[in-house]
C-alpha atoms as a PDB file:
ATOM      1  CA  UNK A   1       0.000   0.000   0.000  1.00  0.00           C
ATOM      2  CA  UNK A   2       2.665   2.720   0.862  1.00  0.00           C
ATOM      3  CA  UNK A   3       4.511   1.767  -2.685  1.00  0.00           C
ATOM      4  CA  UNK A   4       1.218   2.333  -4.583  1.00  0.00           C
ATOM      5  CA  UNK A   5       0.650   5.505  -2.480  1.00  0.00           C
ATOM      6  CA  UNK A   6       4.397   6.551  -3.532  1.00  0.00           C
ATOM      7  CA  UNK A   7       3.700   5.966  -6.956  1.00  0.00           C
ATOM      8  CA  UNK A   8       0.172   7.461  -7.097  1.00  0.00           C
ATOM      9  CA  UNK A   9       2.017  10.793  -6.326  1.00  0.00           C
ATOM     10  CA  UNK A  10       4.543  10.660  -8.999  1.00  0.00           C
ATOM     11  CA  UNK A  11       8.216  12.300  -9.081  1.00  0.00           C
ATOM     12  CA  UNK A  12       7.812  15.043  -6.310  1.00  0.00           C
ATOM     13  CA  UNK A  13       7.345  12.410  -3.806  1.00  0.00           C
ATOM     14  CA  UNK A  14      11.259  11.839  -4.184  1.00  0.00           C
ATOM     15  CA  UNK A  15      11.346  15.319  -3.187  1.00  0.00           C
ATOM     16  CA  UNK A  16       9.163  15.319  -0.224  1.00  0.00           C
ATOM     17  CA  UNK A  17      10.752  12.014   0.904  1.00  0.00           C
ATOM     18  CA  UNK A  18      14.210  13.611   0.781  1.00  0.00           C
ATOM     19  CA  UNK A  19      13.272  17.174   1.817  1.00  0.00           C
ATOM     20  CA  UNK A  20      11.262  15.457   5.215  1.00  0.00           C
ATOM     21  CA  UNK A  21      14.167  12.978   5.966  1.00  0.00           C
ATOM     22  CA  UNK A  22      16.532  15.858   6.350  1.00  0.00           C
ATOM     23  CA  UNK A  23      13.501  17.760   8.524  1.00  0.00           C
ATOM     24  CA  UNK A  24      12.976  14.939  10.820  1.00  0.00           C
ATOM     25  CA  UNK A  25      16.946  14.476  11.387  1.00  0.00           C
ATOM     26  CA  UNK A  26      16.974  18.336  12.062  1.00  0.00           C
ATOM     27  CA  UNK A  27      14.260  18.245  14.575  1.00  0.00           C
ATOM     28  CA  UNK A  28      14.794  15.068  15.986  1.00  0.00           C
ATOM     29  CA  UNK A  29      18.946  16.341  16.869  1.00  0.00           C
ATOM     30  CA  UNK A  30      17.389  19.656  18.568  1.00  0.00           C
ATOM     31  CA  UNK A  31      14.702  17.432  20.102  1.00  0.00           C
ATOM     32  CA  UNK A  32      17.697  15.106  21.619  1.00  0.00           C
ATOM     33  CA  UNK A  33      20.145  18.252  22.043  1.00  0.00           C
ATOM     34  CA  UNK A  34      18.144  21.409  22.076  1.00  0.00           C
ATOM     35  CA  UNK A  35      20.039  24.452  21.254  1.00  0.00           C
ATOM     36  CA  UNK A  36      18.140  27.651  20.182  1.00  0.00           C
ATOM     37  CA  UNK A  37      20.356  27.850  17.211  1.00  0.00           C
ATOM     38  CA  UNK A  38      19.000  24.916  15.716  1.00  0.00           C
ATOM     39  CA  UNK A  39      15.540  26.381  16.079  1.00  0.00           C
ATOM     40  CA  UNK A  40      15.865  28.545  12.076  1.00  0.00           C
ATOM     41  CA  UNK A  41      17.294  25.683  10.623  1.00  0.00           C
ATOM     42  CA  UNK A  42      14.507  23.191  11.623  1.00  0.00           C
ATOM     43  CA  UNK A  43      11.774  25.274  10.234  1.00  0.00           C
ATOM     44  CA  UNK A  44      13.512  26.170   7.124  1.00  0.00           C
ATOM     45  CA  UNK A  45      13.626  22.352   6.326  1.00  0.00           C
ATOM     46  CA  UNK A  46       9.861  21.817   7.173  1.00  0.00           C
ATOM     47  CA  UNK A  47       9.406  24.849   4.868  1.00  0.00           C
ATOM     48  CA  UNK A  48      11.209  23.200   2.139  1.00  0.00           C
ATOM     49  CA  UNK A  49       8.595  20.132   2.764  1.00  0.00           C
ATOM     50  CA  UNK A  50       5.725  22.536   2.906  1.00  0.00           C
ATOM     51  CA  UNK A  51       6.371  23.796  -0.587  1.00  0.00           C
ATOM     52  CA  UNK A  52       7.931  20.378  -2.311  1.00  0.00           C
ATOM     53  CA  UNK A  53       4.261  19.187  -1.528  1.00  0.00           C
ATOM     54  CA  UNK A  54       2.136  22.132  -2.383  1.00  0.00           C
ATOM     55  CA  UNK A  55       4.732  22.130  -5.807  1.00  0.00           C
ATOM     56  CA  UNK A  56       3.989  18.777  -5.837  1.00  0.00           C
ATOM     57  CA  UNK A  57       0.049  18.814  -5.130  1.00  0.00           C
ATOM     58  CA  UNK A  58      -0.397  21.421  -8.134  1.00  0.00           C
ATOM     59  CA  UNK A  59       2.417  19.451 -10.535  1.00  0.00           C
ATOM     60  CA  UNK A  60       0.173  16.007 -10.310  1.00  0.00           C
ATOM     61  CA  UNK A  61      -2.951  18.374 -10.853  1.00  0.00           C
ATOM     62  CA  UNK A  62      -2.018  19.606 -13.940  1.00  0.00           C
ATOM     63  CA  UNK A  63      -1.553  16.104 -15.374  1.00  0.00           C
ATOM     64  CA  UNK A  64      -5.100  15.401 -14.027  1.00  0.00           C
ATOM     65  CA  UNK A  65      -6.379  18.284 -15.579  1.00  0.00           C
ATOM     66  CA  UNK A  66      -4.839  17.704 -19.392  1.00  0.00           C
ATOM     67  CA  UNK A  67      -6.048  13.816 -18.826  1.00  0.00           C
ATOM     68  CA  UNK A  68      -9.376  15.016 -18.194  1.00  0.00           C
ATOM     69  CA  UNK A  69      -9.703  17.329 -21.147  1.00  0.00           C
ATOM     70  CA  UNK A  70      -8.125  15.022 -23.554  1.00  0.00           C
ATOM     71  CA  UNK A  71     -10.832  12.430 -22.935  1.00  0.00           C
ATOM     72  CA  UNK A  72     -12.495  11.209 -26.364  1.00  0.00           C
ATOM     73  CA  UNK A  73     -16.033  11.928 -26.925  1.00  0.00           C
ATOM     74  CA  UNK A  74     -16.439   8.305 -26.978  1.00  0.00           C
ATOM     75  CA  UNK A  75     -14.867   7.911 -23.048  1.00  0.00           C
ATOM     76  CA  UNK A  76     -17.233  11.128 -21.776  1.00  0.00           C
ATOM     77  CA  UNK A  77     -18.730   8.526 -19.279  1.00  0.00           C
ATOM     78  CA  UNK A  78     -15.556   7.844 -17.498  1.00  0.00           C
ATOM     79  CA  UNK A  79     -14.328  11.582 -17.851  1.00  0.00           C
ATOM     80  CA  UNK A  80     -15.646  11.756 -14.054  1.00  0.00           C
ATOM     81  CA  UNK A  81     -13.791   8.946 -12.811  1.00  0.00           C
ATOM     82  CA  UNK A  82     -10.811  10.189 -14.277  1.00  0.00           C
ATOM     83  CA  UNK A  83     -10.901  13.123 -12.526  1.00  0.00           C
ATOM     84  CA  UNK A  84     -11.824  11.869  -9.331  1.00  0.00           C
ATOM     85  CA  UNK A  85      -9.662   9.296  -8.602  1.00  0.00           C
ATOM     86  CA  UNK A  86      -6.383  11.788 -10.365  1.00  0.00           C
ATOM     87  CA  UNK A  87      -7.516  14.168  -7.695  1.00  0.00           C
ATOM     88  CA  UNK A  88      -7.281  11.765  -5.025  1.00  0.00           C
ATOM     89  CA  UNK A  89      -3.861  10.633  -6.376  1.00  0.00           C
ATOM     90  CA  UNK A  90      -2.783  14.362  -6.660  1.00  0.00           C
ATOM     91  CA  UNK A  91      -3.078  14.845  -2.947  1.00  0.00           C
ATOM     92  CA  UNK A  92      -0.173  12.055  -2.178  1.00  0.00           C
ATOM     93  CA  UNK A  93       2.259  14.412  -1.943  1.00  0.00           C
ATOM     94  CA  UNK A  94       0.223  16.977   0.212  1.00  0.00           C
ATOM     95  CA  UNK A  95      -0.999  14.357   2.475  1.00  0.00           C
ATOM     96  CA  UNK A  96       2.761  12.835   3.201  1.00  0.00           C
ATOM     97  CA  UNK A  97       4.011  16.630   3.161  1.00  0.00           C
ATOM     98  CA  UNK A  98       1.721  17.236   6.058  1.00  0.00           C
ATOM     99  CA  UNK A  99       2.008  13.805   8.295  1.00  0.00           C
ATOM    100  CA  UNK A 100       6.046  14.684   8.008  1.00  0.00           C
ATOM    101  CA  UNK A 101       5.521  18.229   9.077  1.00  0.00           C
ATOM    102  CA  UNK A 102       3.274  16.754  12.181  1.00  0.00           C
ATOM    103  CA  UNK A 103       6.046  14.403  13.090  1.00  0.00           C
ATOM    104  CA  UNK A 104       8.886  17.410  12.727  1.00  0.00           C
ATOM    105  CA  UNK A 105       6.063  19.761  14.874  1.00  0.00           C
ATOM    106  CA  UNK A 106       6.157  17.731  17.411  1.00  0.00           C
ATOM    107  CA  UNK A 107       9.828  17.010  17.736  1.00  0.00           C
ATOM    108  CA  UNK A 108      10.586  20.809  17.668  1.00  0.00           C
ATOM    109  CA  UNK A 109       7.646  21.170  20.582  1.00  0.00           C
ATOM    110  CA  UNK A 110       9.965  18.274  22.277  1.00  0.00           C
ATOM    111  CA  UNK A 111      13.336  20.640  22.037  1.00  0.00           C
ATOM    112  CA  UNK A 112      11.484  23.854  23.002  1.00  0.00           C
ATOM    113  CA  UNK A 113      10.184  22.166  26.271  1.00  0.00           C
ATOM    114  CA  UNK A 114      13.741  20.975  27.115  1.00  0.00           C
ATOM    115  CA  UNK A 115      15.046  24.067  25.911  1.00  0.00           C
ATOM    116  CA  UNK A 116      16.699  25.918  29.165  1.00  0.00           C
ATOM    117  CA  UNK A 117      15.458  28.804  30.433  1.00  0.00           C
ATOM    118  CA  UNK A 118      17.405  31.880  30.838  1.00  0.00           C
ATOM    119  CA  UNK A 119      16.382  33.961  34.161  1.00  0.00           C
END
């Protein structure tokens, strides 16, 4: 199931799979070791994954949208289908995009809670 889900989104998933592994690294290292340096460079990663699967979302759309409108007259019955289940595979990269970020979110929540406190 998680190879057909990886191939339903296409080529950005590479991205978003590359993109999150060096966001969770990042926030699981300030969640182990928090440091408020580390802070910038963990949400700049998660913002890469943000936009790799919005970029990604609206890539696999596109195709979905020129696969619909290239349907023959003939095929007009299953123009519907086409477009439903394309949208549903165009949100593969949103929907891994976002359970990444919730994983990084709550690793950086981790290092700000053991972050000391200056008095």
């Amino acid at each position: 199931m998680a190879v057909a889900f990886m191939l339903a989104g296409g080529f950005p998933m590479v991205f978003i799979v590359v993109f999150g592994a060096v966001a969770l690294i990042g926030a699981l290292r300030f969640a182990l070791t928090p440091e408020p340096g580390r802070v910038g460079a963990v949400l700049a990663y998660g913002g890469s994954v943000l936009f790799a699967a919005v970029a990604g979302t609206a890539f696999d759309t596109t195709f979905v949208a020129r696969a619909v409108v290239g349907v023959d007259e003939a095929d007009q019955a299953h123009r519907w289908l086409i477009l439903v289940v394309g949208l549903s595979e165009s949100l593969s990269p949103l929907i891994l995009g976002s359970a990444i970020l919730s994983v990084v979110a709550l690793l950086v929540a981790v290092g700000m809670r053991r972050l000391p406190v200056d008095h």
